[in-house]
Protein backbone atom coordinates (compact mmCIF):
# COMPACT_ATOMS: atom_id res chain seq x y z
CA UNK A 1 31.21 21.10 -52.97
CA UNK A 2 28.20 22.27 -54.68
CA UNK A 3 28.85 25.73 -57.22
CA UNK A 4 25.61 27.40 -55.31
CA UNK A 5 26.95 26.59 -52.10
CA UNK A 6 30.64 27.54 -52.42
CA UNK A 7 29.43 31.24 -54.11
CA UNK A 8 27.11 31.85 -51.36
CA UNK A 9 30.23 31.53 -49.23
CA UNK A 10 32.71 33.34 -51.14
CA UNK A 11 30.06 35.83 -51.57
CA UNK A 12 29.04 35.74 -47.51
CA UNK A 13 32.74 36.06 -46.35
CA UNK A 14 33.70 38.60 -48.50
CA UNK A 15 35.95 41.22 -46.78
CA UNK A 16 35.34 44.18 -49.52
CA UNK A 17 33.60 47.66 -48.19
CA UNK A 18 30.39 47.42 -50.19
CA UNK A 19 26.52 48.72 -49.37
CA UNK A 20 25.15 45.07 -49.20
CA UNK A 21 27.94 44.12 -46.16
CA UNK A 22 26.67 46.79 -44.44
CA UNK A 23 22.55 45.65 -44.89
CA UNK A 24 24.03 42.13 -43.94
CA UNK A 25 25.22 43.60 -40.61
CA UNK A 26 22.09 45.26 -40.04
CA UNK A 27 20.24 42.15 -40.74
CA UNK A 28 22.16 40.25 -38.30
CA UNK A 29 22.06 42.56 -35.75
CA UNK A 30 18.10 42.62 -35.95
CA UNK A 31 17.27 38.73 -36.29
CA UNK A 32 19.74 38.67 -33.12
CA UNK A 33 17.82 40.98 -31.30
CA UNK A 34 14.74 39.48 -32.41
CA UNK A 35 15.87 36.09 -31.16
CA UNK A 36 16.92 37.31 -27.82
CA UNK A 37 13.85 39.26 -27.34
CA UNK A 38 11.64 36.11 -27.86
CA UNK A 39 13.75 34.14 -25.72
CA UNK A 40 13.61 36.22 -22.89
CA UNK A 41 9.72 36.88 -23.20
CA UNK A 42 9.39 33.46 -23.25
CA UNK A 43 11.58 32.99 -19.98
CA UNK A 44 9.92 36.03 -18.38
CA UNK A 45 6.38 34.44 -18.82
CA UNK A 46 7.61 31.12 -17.67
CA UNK A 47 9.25 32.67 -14.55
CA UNK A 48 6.09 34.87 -13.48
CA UNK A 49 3.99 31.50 -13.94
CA UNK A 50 5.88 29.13 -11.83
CA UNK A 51 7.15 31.91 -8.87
CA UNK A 52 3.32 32.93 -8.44
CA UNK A 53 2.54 29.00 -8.98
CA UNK A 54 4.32 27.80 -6.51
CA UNK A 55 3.86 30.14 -3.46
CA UNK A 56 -0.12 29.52 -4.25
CA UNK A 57 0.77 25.74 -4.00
CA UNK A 58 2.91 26.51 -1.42
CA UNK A 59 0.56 27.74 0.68
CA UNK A 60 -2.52 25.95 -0.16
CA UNK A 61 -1.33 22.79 -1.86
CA UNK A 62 -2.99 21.52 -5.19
CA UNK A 63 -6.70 20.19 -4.77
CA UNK A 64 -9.14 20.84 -1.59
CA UNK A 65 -11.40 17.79 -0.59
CA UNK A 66 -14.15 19.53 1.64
CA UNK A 67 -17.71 18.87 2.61
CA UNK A 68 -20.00 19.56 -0.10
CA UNK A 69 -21.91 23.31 -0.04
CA UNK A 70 -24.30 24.21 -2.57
CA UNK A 71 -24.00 27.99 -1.64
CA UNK A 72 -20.70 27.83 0.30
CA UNK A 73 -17.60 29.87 -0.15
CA UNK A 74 -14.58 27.23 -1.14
CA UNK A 75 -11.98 28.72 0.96
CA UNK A 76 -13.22 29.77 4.90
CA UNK A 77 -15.43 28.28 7.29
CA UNK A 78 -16.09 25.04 5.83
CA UNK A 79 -19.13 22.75 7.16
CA UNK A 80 -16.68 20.31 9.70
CA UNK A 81 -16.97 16.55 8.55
CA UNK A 82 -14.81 13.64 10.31
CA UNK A 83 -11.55 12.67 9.35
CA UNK A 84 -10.74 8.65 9.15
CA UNK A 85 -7.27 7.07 8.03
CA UNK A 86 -9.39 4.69 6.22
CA UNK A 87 -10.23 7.76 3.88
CA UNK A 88 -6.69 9.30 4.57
CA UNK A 89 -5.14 6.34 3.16
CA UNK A 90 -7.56 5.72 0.22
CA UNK A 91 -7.14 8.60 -0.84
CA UNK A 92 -3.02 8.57 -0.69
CA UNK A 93 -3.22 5.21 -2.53
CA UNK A 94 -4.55 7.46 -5.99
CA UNK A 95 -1.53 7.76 -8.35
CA UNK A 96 0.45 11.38 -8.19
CA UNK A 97 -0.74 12.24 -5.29
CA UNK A 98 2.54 13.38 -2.81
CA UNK A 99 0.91 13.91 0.83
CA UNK A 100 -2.23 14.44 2.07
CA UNK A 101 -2.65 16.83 4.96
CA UNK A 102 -5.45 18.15 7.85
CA UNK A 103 -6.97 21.67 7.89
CA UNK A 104 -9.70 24.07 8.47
CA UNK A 105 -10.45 28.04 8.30
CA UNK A 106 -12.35 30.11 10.24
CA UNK A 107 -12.59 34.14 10.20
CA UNK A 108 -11.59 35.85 13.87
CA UNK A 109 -10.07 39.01 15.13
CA UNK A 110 -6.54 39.21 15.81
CA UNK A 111 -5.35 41.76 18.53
CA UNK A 112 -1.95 43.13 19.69
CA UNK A 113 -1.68 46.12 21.87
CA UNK A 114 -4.19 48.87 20.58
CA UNK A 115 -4.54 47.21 17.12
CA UNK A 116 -7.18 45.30 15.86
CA UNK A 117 -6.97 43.14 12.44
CA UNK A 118 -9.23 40.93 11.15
CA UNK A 119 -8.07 37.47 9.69
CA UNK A 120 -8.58 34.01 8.37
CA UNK A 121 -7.18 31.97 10.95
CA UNK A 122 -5.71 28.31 9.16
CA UNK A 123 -5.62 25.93 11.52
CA UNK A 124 -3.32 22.55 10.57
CA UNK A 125 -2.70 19.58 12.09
CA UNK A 126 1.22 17.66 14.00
CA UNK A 127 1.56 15.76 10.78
CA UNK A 128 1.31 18.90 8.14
CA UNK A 129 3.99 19.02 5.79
CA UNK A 130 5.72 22.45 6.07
CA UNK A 131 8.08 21.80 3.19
CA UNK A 132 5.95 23.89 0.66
CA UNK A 133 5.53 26.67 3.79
CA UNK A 134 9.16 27.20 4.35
CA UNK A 135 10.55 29.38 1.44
CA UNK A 136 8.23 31.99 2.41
CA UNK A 137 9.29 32.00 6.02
CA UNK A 138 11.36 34.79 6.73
CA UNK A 139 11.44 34.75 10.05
CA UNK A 140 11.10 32.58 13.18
CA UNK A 141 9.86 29.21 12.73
CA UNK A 142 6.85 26.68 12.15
CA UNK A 143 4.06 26.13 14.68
CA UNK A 144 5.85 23.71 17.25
CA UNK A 145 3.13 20.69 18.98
CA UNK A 146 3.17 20.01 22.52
CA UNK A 147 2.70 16.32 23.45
CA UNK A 148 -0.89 17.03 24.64
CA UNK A 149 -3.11 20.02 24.41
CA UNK A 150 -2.64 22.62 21.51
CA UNK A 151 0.41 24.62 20.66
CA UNK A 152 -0.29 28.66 21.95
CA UNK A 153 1.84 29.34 18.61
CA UNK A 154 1.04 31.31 15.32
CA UNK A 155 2.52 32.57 12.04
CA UNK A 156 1.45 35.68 10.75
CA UNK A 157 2.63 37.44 7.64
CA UNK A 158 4.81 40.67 7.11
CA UNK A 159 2.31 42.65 6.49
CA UNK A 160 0.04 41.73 10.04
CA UNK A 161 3.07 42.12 11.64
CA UNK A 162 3.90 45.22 10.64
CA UNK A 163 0.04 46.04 11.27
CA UNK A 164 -0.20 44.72 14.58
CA UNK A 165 3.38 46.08 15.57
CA UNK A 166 4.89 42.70 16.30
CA UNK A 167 8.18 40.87 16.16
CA UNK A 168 8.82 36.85 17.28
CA UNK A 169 7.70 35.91 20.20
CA UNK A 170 5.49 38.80 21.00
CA UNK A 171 1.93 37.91 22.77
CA UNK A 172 -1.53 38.59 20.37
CA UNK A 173 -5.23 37.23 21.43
CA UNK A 174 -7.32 36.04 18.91
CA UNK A 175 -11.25 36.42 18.85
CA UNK A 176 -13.29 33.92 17.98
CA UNK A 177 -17.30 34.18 17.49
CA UNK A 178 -19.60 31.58 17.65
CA UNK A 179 -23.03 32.14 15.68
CA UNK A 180 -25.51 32.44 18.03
CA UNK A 181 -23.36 33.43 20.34
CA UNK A 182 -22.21 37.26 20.95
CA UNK A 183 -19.53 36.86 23.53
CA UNK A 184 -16.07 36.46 21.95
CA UNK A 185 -13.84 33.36 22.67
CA UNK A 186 -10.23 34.79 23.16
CA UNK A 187 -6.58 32.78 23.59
CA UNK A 188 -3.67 34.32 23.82
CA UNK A 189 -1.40 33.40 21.55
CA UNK A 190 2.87 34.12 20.75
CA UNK A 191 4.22 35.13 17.15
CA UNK A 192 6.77 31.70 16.46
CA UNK A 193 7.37 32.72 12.67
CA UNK A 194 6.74 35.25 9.75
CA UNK A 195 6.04 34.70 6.39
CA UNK A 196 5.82 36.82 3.22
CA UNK A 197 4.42 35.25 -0.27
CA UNK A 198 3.61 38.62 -1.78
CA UNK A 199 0.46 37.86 -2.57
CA UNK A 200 -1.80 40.28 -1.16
CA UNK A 201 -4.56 38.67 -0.95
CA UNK A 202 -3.04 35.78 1.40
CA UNK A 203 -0.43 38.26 3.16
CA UNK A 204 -3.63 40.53 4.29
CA UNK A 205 -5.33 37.89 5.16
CA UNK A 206 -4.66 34.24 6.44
CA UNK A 207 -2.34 33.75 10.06
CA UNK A 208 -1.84 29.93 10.47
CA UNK A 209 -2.27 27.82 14.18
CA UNK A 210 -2.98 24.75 15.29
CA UNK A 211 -5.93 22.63 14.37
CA UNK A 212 -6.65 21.48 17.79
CA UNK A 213 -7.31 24.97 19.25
CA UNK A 214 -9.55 25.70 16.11
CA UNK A 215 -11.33 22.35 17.07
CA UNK A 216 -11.61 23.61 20.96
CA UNK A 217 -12.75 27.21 20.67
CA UNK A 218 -15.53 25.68 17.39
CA UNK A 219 -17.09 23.37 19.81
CA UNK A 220 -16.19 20.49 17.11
CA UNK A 221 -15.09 17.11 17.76
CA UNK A 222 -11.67 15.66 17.94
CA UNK A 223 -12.06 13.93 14.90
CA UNK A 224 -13.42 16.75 12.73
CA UNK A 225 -11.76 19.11 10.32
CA UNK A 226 -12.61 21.15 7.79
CA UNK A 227 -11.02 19.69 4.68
CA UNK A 228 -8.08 17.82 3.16
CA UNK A 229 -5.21 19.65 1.56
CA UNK A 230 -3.84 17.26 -1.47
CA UNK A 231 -0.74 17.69 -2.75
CA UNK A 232 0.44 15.95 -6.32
CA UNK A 233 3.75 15.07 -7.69
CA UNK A 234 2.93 16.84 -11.31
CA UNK A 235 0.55 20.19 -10.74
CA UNK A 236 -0.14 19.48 -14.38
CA UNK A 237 -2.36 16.33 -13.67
CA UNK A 238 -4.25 18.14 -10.36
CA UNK A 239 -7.29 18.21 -12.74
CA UNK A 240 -7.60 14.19 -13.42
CA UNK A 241 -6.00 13.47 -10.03
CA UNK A 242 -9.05 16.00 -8.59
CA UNK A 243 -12.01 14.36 -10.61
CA UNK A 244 -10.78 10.92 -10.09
CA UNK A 245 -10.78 11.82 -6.33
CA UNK A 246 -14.49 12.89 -7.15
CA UNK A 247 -15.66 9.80 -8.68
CA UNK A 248 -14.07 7.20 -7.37
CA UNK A 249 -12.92 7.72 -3.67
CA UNK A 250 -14.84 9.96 -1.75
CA UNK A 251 -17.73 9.79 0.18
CA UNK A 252 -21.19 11.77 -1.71
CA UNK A 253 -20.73 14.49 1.18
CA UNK A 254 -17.26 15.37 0.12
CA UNK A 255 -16.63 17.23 -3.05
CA UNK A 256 -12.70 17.99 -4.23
CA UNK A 257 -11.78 21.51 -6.04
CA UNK A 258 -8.76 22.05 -7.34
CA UNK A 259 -6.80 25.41 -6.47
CA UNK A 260 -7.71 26.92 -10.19
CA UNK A 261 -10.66 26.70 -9.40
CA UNK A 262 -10.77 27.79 -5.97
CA UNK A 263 -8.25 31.03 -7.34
CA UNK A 264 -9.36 31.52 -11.01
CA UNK A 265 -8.54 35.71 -10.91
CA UNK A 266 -4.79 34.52 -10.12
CA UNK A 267 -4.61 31.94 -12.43
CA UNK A 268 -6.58 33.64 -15.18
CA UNK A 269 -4.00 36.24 -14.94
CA UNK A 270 -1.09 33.95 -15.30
CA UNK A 271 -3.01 32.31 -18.51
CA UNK A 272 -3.04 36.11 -19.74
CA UNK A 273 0.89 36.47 -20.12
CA UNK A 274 0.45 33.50 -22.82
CA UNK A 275 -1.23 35.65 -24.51
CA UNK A 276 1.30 38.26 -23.96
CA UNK A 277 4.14 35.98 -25.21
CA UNK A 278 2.53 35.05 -28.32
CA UNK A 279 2.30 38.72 -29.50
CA UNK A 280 6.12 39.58 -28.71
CA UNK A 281 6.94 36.58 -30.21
CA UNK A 282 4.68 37.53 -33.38
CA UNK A 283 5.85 40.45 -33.66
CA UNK A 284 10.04 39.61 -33.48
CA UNK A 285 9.30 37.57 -35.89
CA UNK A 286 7.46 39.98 -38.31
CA UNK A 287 10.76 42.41 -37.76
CA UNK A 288 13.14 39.88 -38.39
CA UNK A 289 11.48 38.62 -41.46
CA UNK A 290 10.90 42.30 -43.22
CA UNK A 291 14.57 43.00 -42.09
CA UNK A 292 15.37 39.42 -44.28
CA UNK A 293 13.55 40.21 -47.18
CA UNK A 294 14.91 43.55 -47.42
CA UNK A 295 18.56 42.20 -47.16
CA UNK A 296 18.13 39.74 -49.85
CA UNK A 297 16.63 42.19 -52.14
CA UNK A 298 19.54 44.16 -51.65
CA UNK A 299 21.94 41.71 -51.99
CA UNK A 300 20.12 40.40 -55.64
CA UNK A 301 20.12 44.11 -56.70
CA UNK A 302 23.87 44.41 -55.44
CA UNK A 303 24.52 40.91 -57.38
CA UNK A 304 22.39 41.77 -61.04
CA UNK A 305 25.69 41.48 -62.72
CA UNK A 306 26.75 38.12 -61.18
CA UNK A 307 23.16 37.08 -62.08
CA UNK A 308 23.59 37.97 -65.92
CA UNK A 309 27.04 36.31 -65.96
CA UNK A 310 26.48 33.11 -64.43
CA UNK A 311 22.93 32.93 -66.35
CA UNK A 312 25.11 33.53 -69.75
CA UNK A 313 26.70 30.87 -68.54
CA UNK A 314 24.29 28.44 -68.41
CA UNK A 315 23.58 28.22 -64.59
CA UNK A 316 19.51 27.55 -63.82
CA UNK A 317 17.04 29.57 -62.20
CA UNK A 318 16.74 26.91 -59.10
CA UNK A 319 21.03 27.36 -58.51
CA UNK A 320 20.83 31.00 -58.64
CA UNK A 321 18.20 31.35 -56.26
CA UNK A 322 19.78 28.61 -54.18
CA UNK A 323 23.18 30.95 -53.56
CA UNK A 324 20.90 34.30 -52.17
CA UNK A 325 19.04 31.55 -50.13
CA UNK A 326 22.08 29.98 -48.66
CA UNK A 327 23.20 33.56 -47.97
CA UNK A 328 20.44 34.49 -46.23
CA UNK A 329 20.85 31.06 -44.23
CA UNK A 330 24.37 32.55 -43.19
CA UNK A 331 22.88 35.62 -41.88
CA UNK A 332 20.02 33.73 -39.40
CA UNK A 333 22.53 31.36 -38.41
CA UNK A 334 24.79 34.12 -37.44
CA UNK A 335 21.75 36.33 -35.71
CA UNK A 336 20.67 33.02 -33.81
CA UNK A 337 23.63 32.51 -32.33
CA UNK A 338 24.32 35.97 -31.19
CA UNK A 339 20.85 35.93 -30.25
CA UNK A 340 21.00 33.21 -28.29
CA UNK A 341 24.16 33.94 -26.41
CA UNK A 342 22.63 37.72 -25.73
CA UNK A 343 19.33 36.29 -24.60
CA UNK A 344 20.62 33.50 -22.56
CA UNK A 345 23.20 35.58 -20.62
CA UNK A 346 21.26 38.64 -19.88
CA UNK A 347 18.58 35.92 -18.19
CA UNK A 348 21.19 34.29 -16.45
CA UNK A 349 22.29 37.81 -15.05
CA UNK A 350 19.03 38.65 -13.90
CA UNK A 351 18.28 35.40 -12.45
CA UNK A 352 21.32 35.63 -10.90
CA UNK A 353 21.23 39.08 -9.36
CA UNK A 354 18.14 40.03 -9.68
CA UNK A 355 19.15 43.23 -11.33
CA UNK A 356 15.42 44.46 -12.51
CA UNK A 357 13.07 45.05 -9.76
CA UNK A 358 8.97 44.59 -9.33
CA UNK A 359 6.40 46.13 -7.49
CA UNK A 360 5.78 43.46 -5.17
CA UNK A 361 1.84 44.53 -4.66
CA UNK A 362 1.21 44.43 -8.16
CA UNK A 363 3.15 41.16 -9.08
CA UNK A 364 3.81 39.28 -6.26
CA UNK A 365 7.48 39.14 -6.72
CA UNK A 366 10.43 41.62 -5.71
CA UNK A 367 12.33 40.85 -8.24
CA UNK A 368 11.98 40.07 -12.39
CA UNK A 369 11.78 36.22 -12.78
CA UNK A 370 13.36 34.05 -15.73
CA UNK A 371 13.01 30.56 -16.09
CA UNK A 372 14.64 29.18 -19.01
CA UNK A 373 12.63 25.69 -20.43
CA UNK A 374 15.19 24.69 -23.44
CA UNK A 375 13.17 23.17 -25.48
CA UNK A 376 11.31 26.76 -25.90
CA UNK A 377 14.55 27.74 -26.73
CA UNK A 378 15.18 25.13 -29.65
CA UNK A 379 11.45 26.16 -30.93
CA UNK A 380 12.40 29.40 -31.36
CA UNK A 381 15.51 28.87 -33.28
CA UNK A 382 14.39 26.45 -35.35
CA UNK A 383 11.16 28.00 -35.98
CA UNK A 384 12.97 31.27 -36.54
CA UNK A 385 15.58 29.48 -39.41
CA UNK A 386 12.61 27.78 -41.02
CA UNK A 387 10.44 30.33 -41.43
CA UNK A 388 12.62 32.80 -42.54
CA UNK A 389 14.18 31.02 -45.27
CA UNK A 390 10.53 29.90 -46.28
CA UNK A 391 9.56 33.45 -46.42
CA UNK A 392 12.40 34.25 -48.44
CA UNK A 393 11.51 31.63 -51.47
CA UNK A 394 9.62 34.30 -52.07
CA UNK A 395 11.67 37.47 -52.86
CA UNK A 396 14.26 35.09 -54.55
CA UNK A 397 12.17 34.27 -57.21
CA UNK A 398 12.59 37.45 -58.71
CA UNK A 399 15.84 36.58 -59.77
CA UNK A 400 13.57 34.43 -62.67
CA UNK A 401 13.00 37.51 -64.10
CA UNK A 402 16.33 38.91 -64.57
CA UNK A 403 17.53 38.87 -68.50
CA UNK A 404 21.63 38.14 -68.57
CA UNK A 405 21.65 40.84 -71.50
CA UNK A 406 20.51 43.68 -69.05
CA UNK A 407 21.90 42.43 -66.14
CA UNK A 408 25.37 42.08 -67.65
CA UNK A 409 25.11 45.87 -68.42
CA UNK A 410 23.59 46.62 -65.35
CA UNK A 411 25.57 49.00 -63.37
């Protein structure tokens, strides 16, 4: 065993009641803390991204494929165009993409009893997949077809509901208004299911139907919808899958979007918390490097005597220094592993209870989110050991300057 090595340990391990044990224990504690800190920012961020990611997917899948409108909105009453499995199936055939599925949007007026909302009425087709829907269903169930005609059934969200007055099953008539054309088309219509994302914006606003009864009451063919809803295996390749889409398969009248582009304010928002990370993580590191360098200065001014000694004894510079540094090595170990162990289990208790709650209308969750991603995990400790015991090169070399004669007397 190496000299610098087996002092650092004898020195580490020592039992007796002196000032530096106590700095060590305060050292510890704080890289500890520092560590669990970053770890759960980091799990906090990743959690807000992906619940608020996926109920966006969720409801609107990953990239739109609409007719092109130079001064159009990209989310309601899209110019109709006609669909074709010939472009269904091309368009399927691109790698990543998952499913493909029929919609359109129109605004009407939704009315139960004596109240009045207005809405964004998304009409799908038999064939859309309700997989990404369900989750967010929290009561009743998805639009059922009728072998011919168009289903009389439509989701609305918590908050219409609560609006209108309704429960499942209970009647509403929806307004439609041609342009040109000041008389109202109305159907009556019965609640099948209720959903809730949180998301104010979508909760206040969209109620979801059939296709076919969109088609009917817009005077629009059989054929024709108002877009294609694409959804990819990996959300992280939407943008090539989206501008391959563009150049190579679609018609010139169709143009494809993908959702961050459609909803930049949400997903700017979720790009913010990066930023948000970055400066907890910034500054945990800051306070468990000052708290380092200020236990190894202790620890050399504790160990001046030892320094003289072993220096009259011949040992170099590079060993000396290589005993505080191994010490200090013992003390981040020690704080990442309590770290690590207080970080990880207070996110597994809140992911598992949901202890600490949100205000829904503010960020689109009830509850705090954690998602763990363990290679951000491995980052931090290993980023945390290495630059730490970088940073403390520094402070060591002062034991350079340290003459045995003065710091054998040193008391």
């Amino acid at each position: 065993m190496k000299l610098p090595f087996f002092i650092a340990g004898r020195i580490a391990f020592n039992r007796e009641r002196t000032f530096s044990r106590f700095i060590i224990h305060i050292a510890i504690t704080a890289t500890a803390l520092s560590v669990a800190v970053m770890i759960l920012a980091t799990a906090l961020v990743n959690g807000f991204q992906k619940t608020v990611s996926q109920k966006v997917f969720g409801f609107w899948g990953h990239i739109h494929i609409t007719r092109y409108q130079p001064y159009g909105g990209l989310v309601t009453e899209e110019v109709p165009f006609e669909s074709s499995d010939s472009l269904i199936n091309a368009i399927k055939a691109v790698p990543d993409i998952k499913s493909v599925d029929e919609y359109a949007t129109r605004s009407a007026i939704l009315k139960a009893k004596d109240e009045i909302e207005g809405v964004v009425f998304k009409g799908v087709g038999r064939n859309y997949h309700w997989l990404h829907l369900k989750p967010y269903l929290i009561a009743g169930h998805v639009i059922q077809f009728p072998d011919s005609g168009y289903s009389q059934q439509v989701i609305l969200s918590a908050y219409l509901a609560r609006e209108l007055k309704v429960k499942i099953n209970d009647p509403v008539i929806i307004f439609f208004v041609q342009k040109g054309d000041l008389t109202p088309q109305a159907r009556k219509l019965t609640v099948a299911g209720i959903y809730k994302t949180s998301i104010e914006d979508y909760d206040k606003t969209f109620i979801i139907g059939d296709l076919d009864l969109l088609r009917r009451l817009s005077d629009w063919e059989p054929d024709d919808i108002g877009g294609y809803e694409v959804t990819v295996n990996n959300y992280k390749n939407m943008d090539s899958v989206s501008n391959t889409l563009y150049n190579r398969v679609l018609p010139q009248y169709l143009t494809s979007s993908t959702i961050h582009q459609i909803f930049p304010n949400i997903f700017d928002w979720l790009n913010l918390q990066n930023m948000n990370e970055l400066i907890i993580i910034i500054i945990m590191a800051i306070v468990a490097i000052i708290n380092m360098v200020t236990a190894l200065l202790i620890l050399i001014l504790e160990r001046t005597n030892m320094v003289g000694i072993l220096k009259s004894l011949g040992m170099r510079n590079e060993s000396l220094q290589k005993i505080f540094i191994y010490q200090a090595g013992y003390i981040v170990l020690t704080g990442l592993l309590i770290g690590n162990i207080i970080g990880l289990c207070l996110g597994w208790i809140q992911k598992a209870t949901g202890l600490l709650k949100l205000n829904e209308s503010i960020y689109y969750m009830p509850t705090v989110p954690i998602e763990f991603k363990w290679w951000q995990v491995a980052v931090i400790d290993v980023g945390t050991l290495i630059v730490c015991l970088l940073v403390l090169i520094i402070p060591s070399l002062i034991i350079r300057r340290i003459s045995p004669v003065k710091a054998v007397q040193f008391r």
